[in-house]
C-alpha atoms as a PDB file:
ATOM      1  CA  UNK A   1     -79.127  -0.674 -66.808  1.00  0.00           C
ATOM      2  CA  UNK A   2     -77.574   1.741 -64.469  1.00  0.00           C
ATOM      3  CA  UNK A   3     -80.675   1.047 -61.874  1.00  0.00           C
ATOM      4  CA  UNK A   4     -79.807  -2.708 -61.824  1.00  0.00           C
ATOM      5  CA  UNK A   5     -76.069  -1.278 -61.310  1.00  0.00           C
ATOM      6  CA  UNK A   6     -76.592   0.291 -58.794  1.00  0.00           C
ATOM      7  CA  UNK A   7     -78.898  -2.059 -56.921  1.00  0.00           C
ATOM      8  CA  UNK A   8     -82.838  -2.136 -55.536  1.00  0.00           C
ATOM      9  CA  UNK A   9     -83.659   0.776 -53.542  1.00  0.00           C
ATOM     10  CA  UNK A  10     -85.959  -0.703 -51.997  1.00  0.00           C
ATOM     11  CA  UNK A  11     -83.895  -2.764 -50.599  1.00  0.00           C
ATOM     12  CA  UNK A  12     -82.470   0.571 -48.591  1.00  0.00           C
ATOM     13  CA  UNK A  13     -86.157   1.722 -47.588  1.00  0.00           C
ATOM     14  CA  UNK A  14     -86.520   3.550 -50.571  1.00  0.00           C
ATOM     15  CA  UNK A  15     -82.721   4.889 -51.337  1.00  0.00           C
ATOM     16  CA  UNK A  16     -79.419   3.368 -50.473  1.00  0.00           C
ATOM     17  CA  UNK A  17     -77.724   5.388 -47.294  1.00  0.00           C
ATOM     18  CA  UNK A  18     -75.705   7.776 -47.745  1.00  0.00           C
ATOM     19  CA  UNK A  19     -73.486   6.634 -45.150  1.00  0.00           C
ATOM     20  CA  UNK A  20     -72.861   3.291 -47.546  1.00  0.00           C
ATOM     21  CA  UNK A  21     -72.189   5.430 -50.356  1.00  0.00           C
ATOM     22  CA  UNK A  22     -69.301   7.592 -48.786  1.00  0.00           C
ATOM     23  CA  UNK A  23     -67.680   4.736 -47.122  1.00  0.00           C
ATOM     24  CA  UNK A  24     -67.205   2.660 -50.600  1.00  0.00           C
ATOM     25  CA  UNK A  25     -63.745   2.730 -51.992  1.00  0.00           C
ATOM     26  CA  UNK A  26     -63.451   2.550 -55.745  1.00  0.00           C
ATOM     27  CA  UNK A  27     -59.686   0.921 -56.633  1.00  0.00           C
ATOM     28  CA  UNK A  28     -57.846   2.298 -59.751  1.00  0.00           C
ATOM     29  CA  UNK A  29     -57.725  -0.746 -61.019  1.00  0.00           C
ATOM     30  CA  UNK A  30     -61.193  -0.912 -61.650  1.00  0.00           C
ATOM     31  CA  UNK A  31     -61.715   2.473 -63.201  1.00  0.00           C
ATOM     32  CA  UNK A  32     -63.785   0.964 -65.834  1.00  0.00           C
ATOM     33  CA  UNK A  33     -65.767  -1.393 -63.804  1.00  0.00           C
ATOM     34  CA  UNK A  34     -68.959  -0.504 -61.977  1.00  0.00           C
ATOM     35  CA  UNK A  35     -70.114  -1.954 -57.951  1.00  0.00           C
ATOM     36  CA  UNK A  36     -73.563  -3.800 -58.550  1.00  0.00           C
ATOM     37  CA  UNK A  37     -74.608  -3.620 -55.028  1.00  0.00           C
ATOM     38  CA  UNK A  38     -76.626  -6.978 -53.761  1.00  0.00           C
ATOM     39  CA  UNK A  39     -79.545  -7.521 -51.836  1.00  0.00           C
ATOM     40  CA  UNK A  40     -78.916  -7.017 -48.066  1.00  0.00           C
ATOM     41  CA  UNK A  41     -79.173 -10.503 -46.055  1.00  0.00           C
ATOM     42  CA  UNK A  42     -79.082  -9.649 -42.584  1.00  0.00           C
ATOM     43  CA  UNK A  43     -82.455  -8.467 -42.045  1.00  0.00           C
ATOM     44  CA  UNK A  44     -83.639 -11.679 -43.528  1.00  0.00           C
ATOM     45  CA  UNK A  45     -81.512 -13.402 -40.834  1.00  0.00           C
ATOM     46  CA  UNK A  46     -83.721 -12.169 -38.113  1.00  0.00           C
ATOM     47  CA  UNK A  47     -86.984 -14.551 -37.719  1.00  0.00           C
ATOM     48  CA  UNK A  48     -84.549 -17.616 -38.315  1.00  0.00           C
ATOM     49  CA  UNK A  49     -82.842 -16.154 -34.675  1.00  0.00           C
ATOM     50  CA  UNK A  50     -86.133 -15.863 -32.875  1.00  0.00           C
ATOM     51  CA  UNK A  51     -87.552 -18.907 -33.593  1.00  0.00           C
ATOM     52  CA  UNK A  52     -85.063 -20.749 -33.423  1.00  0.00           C
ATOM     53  CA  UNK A  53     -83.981 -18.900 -30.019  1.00  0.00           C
ATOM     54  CA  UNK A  54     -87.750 -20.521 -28.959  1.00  0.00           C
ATOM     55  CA  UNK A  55     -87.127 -23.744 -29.792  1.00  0.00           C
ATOM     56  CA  UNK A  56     -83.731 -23.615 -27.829  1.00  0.00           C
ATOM     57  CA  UNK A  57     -85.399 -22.250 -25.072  1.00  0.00           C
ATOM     58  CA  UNK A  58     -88.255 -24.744 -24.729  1.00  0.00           C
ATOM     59  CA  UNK A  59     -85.637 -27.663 -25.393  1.00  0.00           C
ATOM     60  CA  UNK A  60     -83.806 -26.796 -22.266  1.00  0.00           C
ATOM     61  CA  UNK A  61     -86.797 -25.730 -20.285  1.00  0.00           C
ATOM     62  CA  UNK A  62     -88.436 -29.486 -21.057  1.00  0.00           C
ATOM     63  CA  UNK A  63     -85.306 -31.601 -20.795  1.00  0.00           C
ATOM     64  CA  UNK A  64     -84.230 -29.881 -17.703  1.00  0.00           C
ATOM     65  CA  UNK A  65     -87.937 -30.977 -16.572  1.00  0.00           C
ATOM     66  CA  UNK A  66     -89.328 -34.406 -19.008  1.00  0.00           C
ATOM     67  CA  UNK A  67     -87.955 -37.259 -17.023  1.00  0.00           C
ATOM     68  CA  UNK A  68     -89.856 -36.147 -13.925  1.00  0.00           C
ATOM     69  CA  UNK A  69     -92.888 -35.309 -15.383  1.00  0.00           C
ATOM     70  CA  UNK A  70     -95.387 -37.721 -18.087  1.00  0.00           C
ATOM     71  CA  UNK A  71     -93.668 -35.742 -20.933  1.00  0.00           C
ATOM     72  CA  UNK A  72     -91.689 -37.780 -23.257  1.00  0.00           C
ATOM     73  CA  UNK A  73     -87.749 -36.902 -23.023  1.00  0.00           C
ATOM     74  CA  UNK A  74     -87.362 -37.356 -26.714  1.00  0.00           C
ATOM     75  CA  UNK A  75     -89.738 -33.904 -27.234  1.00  0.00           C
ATOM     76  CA  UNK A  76     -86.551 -31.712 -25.381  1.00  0.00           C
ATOM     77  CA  UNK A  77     -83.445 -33.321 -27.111  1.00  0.00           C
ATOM     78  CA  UNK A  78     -85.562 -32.844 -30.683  1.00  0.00           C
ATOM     79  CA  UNK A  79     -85.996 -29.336 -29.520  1.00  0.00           C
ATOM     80  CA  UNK A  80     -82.786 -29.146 -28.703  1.00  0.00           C
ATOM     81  CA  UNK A  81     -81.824 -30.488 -32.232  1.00  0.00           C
ATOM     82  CA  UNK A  82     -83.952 -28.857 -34.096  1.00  0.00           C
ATOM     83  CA  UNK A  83     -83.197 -25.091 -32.719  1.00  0.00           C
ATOM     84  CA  UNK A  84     -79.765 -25.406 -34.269  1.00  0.00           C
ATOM     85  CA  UNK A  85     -79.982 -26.885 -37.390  1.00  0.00           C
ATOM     86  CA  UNK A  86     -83.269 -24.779 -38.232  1.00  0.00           C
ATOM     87  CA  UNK A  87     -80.573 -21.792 -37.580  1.00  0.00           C
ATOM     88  CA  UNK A  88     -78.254 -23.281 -40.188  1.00  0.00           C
ATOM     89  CA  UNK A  89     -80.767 -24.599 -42.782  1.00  0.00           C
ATOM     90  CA  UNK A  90     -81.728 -20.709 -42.664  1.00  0.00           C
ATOM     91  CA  UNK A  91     -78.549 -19.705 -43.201  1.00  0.00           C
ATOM     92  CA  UNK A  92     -78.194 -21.854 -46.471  1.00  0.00           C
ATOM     93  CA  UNK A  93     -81.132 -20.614 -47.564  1.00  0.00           C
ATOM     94  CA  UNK A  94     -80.857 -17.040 -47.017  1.00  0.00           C
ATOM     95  CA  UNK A  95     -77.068 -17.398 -48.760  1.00  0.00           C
ATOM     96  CA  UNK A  96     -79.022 -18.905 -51.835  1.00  0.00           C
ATOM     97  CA  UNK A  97     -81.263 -15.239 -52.457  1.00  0.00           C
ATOM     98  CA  UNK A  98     -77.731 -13.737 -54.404  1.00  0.00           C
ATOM     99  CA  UNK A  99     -78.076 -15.130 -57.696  1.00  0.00           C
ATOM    100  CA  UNK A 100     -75.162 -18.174 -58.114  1.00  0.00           C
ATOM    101  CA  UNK A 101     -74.433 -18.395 -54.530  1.00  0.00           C
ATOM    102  CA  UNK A 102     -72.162 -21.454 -53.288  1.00  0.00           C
ATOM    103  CA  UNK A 103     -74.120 -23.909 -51.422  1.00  0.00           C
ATOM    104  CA  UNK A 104     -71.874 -26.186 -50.603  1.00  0.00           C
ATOM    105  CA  UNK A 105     -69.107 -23.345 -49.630  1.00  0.00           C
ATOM    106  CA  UNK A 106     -71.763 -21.877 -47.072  1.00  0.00           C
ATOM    107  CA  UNK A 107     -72.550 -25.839 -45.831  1.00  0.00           C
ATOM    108  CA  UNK A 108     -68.674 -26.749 -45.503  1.00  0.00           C
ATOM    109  CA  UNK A 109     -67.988 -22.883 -43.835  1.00  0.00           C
ATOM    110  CA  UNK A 110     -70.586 -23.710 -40.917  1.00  0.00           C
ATOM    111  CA  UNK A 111     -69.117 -27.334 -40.222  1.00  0.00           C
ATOM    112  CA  UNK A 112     -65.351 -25.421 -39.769  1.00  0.00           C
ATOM    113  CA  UNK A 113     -63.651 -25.312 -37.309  1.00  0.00           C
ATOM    114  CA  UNK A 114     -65.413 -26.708 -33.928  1.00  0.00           C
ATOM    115  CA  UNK A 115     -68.787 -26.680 -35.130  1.00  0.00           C
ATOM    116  CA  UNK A 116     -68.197 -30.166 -36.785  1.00  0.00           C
ATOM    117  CA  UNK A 117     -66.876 -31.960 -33.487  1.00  0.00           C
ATOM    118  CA  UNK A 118     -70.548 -30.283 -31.894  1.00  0.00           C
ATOM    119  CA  UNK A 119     -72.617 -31.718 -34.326  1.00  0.00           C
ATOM    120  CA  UNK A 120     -71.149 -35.057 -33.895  1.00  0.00           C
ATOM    121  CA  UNK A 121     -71.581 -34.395 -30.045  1.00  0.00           C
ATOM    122  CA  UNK A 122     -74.955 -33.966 -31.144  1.00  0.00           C
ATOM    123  CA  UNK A 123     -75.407 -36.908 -33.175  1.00  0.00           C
ATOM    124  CA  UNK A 124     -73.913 -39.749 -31.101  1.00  0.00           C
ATOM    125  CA  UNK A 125     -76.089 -38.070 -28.387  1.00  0.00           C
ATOM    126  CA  UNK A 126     -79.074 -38.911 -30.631  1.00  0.00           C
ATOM    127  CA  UNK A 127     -77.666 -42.338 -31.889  1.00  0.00           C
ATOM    128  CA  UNK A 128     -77.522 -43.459 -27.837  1.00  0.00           C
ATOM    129  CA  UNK A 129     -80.751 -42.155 -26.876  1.00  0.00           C
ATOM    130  CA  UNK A 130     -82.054 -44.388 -29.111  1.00  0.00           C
ATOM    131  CA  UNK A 131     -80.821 -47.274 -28.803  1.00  0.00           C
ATOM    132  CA  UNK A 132     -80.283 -47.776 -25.160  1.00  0.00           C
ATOM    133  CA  UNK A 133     -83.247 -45.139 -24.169  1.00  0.00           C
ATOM    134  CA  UNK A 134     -80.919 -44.175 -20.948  1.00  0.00           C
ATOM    135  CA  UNK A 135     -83.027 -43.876 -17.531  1.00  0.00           C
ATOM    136  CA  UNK A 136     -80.204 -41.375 -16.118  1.00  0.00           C
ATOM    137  CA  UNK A 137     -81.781 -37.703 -16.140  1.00  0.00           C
ATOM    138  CA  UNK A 138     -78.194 -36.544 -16.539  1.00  0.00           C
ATOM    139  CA  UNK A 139     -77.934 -37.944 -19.856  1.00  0.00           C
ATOM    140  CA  UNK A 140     -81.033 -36.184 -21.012  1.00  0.00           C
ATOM    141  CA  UNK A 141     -79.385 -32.816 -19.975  1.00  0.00           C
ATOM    142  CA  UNK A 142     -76.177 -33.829 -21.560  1.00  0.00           C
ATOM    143  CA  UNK A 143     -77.784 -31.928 -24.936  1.00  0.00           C
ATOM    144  CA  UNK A 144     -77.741 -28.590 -23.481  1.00  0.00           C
ATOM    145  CA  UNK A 145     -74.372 -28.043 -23.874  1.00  0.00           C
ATOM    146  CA  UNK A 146     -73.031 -28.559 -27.913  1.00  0.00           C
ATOM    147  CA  UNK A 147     -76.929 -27.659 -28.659  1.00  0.00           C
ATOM    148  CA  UNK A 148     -76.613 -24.435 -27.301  1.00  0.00           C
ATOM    149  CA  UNK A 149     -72.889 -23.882 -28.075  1.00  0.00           C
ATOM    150  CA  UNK A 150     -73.652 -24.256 -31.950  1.00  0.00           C
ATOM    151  CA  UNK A 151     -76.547 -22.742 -31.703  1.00  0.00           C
ATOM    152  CA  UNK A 152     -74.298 -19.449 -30.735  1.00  0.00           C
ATOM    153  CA  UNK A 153     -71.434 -19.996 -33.289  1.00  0.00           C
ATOM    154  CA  UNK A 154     -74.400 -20.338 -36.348  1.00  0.00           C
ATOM    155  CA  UNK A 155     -75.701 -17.085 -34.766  1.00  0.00           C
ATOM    156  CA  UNK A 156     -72.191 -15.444 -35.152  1.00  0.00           C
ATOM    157  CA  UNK A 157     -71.311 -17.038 -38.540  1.00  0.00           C
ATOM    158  CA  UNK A 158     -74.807 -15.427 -39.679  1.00  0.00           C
ATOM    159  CA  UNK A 159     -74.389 -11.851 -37.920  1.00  0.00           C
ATOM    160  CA  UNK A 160     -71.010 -11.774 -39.079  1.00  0.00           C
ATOM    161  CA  UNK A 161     -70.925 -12.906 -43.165  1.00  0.00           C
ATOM    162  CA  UNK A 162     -74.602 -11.306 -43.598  1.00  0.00           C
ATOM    163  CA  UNK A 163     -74.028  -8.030 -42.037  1.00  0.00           C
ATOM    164  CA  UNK A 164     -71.179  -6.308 -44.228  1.00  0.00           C
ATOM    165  CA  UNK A 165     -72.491  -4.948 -47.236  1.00  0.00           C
ATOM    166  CA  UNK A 166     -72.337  -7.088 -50.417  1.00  0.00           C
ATOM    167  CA  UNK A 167     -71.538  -6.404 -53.926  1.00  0.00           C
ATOM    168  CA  UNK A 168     -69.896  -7.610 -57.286  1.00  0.00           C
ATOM    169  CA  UNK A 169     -68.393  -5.776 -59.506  1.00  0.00           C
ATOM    170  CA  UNK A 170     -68.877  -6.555 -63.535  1.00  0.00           C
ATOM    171  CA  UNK A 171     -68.117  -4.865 -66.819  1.00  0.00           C
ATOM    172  CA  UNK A 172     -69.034  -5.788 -70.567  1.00  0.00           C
ATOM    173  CA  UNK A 173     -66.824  -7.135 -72.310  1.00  0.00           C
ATOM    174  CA  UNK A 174     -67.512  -8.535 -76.206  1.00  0.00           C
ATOM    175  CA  UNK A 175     -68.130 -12.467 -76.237  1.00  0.00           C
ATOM    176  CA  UNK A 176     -66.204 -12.964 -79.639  1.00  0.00           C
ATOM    177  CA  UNK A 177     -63.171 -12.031 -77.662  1.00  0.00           C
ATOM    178  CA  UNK A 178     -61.289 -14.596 -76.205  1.00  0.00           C
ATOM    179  CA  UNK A 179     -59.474 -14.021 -72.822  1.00  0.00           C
ATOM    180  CA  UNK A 180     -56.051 -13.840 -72.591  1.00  0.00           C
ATOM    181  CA  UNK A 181     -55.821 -17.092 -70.279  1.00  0.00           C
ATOM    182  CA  UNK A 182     -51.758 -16.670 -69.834  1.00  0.00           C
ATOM    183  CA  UNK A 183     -51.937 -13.127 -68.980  1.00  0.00           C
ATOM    184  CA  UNK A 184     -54.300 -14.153 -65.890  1.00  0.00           C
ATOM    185  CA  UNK A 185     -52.018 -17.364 -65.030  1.00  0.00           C
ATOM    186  CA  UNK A 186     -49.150 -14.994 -64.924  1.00  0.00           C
ATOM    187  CA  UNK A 187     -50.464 -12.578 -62.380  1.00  0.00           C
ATOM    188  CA  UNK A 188     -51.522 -15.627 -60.181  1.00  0.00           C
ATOM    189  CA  UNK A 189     -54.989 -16.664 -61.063  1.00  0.00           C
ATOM    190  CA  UNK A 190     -55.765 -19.754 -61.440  1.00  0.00           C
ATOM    191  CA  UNK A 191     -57.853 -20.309 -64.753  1.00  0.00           C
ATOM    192  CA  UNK A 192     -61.176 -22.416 -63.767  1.00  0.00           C
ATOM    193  CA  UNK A 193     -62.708 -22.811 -67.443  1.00  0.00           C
ATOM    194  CA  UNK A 194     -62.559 -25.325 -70.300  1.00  0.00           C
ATOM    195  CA  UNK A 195     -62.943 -22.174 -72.590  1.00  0.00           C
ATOM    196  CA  UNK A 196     -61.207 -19.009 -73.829  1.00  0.00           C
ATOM    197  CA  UNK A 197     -64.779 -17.639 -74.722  1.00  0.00           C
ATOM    198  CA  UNK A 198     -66.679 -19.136 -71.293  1.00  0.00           C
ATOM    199  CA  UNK A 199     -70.211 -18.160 -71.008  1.00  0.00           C
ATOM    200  CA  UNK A 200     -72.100 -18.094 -67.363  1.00  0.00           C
ATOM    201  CA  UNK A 201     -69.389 -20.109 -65.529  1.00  0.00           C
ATOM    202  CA  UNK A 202     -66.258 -19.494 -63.866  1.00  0.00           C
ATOM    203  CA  UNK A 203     -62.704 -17.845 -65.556  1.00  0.00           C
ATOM    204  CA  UNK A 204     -60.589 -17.763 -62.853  1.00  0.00           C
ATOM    205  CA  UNK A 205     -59.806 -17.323 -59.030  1.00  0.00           C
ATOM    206  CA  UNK A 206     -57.567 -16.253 -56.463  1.00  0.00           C
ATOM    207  CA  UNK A 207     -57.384 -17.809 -52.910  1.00  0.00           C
ATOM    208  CA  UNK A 208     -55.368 -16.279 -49.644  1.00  0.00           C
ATOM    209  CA  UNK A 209     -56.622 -17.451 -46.087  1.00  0.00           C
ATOM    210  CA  UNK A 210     -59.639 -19.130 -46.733  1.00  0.00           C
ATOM    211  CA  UNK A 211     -60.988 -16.674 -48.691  1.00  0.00           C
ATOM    212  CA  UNK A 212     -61.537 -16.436 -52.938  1.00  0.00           C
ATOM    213  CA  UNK A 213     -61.212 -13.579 -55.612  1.00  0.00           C
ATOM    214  CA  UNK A 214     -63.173 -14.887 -58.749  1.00  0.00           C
ATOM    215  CA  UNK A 215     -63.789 -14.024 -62.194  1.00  0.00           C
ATOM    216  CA  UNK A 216     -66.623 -15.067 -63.768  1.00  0.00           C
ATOM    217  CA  UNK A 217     -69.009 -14.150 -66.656  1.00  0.00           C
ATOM    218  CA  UNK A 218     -72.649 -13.567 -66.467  1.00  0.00           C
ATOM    219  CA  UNK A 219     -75.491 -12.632 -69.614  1.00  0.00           C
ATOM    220  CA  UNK A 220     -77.644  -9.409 -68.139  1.00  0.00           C
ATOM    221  CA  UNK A 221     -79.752  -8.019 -70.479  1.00  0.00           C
ATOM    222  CA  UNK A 222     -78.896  -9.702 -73.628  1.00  0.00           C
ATOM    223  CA  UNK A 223     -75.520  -8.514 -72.723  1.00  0.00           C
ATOM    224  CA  UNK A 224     -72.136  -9.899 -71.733  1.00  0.00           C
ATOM    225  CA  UNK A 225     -70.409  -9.271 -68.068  1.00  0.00           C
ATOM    226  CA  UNK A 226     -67.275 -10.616 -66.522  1.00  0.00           C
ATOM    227  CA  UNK A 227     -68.120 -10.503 -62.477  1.00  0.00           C
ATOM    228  CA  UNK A 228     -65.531  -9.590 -60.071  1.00  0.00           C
ATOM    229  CA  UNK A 229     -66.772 -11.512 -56.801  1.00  0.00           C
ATOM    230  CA  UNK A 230     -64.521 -11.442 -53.338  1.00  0.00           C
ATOM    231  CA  UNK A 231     -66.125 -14.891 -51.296  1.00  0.00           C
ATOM    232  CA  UNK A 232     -66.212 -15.180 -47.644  1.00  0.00           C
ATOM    233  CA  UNK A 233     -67.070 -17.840 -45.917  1.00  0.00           C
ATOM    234  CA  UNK A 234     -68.990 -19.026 -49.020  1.00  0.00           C
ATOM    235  CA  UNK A 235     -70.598 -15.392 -48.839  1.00  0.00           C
ATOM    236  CA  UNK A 236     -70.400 -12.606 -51.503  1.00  0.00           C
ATOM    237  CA  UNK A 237     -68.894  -9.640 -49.402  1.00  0.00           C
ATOM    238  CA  UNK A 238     -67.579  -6.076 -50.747  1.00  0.00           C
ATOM    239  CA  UNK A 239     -64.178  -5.907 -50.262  1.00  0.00           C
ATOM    240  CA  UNK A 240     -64.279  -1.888 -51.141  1.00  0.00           C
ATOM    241  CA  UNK A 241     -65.619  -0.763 -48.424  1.00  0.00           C
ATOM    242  CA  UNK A 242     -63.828   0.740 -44.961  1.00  0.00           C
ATOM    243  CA  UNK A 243     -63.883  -2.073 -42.470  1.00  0.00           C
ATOM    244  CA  UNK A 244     -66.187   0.062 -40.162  1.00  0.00           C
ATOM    245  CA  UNK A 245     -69.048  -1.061 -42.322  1.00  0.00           C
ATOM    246  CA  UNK A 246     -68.184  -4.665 -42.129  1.00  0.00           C
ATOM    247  CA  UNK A 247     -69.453  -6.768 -39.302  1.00  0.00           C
ATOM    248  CA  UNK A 248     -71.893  -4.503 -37.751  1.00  0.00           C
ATOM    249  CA  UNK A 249     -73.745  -7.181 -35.947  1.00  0.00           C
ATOM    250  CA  UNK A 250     -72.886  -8.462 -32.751  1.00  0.00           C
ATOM    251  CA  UNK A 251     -69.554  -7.545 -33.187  1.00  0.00           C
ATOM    252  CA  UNK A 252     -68.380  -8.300 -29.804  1.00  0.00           C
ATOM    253  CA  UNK A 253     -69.268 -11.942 -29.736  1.00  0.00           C
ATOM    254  CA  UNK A 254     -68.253 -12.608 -33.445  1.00  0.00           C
ATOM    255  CA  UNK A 255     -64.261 -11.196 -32.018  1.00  0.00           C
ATOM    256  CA  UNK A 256     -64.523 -13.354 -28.654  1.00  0.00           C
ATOM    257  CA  UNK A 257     -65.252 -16.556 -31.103  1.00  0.00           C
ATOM    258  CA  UNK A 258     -62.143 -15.780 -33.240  1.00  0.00           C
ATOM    259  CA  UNK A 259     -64.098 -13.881 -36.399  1.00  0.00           C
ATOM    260  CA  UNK A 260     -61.438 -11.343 -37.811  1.00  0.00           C
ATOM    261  CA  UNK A 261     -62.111  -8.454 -40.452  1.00  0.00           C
ATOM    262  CA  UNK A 262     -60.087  -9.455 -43.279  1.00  0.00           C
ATOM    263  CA  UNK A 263     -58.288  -6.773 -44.890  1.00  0.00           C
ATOM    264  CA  UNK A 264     -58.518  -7.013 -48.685  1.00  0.00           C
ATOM    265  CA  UNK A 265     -54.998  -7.220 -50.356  1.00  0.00           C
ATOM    266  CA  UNK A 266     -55.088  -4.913 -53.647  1.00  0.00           C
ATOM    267  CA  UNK A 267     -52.188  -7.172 -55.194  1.00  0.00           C
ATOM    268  CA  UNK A 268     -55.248  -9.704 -55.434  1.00  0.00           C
ATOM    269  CA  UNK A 269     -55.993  -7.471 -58.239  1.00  0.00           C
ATOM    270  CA  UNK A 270     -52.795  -7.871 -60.181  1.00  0.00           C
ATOM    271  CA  UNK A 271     -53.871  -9.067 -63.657  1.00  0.00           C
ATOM    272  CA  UNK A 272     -57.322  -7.359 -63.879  1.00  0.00           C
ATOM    273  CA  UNK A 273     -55.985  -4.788 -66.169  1.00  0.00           C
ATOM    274  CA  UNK A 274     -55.520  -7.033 -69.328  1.00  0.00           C
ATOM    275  CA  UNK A 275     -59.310  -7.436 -69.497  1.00  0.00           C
ATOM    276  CA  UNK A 276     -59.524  -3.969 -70.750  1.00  0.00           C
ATOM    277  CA  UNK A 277     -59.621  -4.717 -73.668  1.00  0.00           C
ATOM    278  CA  UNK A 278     -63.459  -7.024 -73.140  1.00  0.00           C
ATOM    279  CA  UNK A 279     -65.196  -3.646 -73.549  1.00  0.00           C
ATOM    280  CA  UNK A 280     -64.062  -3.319 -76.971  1.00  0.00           C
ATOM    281  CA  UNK A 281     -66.402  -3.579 -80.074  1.00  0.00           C
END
């Protein structure tokens, strides 16, 4: 049990760093829960980038050059189309590897803020080409632009949610219990579950700034967990860690498009300490 804990690791090349381990804070409040580290997702993020870095490439290079040439102009824009989305279809994918991940968070997180008014850009683009197959070259270069713009902000949503270390944090608790519901709405959570007893689903959450502090329950084992999980951007993240482990990818182009280490508030944890009593017997 303490191996799955502690995480793969071989998922660390054989160990996990030392320089993870020292950095990790470990909160009072959760004296009597234990980190289960998750698998590492940036690596994975990698081949998505270069491939879909080619495809960029060769959309521009052949709808800078189709109309003059025999080459269909359609072969550039779907280039152009496909580089993108291919980056964010990897994205959802690669988000999916931690065991009940949030799709749709991850999907609605890379259509915030402008990336939605790009992919319409993108899309009427399409829609025009067509249906009134325009003989302008200009209009055939018009794709450039929001293909290569989201392009960039799916490579910094990826560099920056995949490359701070993950983790959840669980401890057993006995299933004939049932959890004390009004203690939890007291201390601001916000009870998610149709159950006192809930098995595999949701207990509760906190929310500040976009971002989510659940409680959950999971079966590992043949035995019970409630999961502490801190969500970003539809990502799990480790809040317990010092910041200069978070967002060690491309850090300067994740700050110039607005990405911000978010400091974890420990009054999120307020409430936490009437589940002691889950590890009774």
């Amino acid at each position: 049990m303490d191996i799955e804990l502690d995480g793969d690791p071989k998922w660390w090349g054989g160990r996990i760093p030392d320089n993870l381990i020292l950095n990790e804070l470990h909160p009072e409040q959760l004296i009597n829960w234990k980190r289960k580290r998750l698998e590492p997702l940036l690596s994975k993020l990698l081949f998505p980038i270069c491939w879909s870095m080619l495809f960029l490439a060769m959309g521009i290079l052949f709808s800078l050059l189709d109309h003059g040439t025999n080459f269909s102009e359609y072969f550039g824009l779907i280039m152009l189309i496909f580089a993108p989305v291919s980056l964010g279809i990897s994205i959802i994918f690669i988000s999916n590897l931690h065991e009940n991940s949030k799709t749709i968070h991850v999907l609605l997180s890379l259509f915030a803020r402008t990336r939605f008014l790009w992919v319409s850009i993108m899309l009427i683009l399409f829609c025009i080409s067509i249906i009134q197959k325009p003989t302008n070259s200009i209009f055939w270069n018009l794709m450039i632009l929001p293909s290569s713009i989201l392009w960039i902000e799916w490579l910094a949503f990826g560099s920056f949610y995949f490359s701070s270390p993950s983790a959840i944090w669980i401890k057993g608790f006995n299933s004939n219990h049932k959890l004390p519901m009004n203690d939890l709405v007291d201390n601001g959570w916000v009870w998610q579950s149709d159950s006192l007893n809930p098995q595999n689903e949701s207990i509760a959450i906190k929310k500040t700034k976009g971002n989510s502090l659940e409680l959950s329950s999971i079966k590992l084992n043949e035995e019970n967990f409630i999961v502490l999980s801190w969500w970003q951007g539809g990502i799990r993240q480790d809040p317990f860690v010092t910041n200069k482990m978070k967002n060690l990818a491309i850090p300067w182009l994740t700050k110039k498009l607005g990405y911000n280490i978010t400091d974890f508030d420990s009054k999120m944890l307020d409430g936490i300490e009437v589940l002691d009593f889950s590890q009774e017997k």
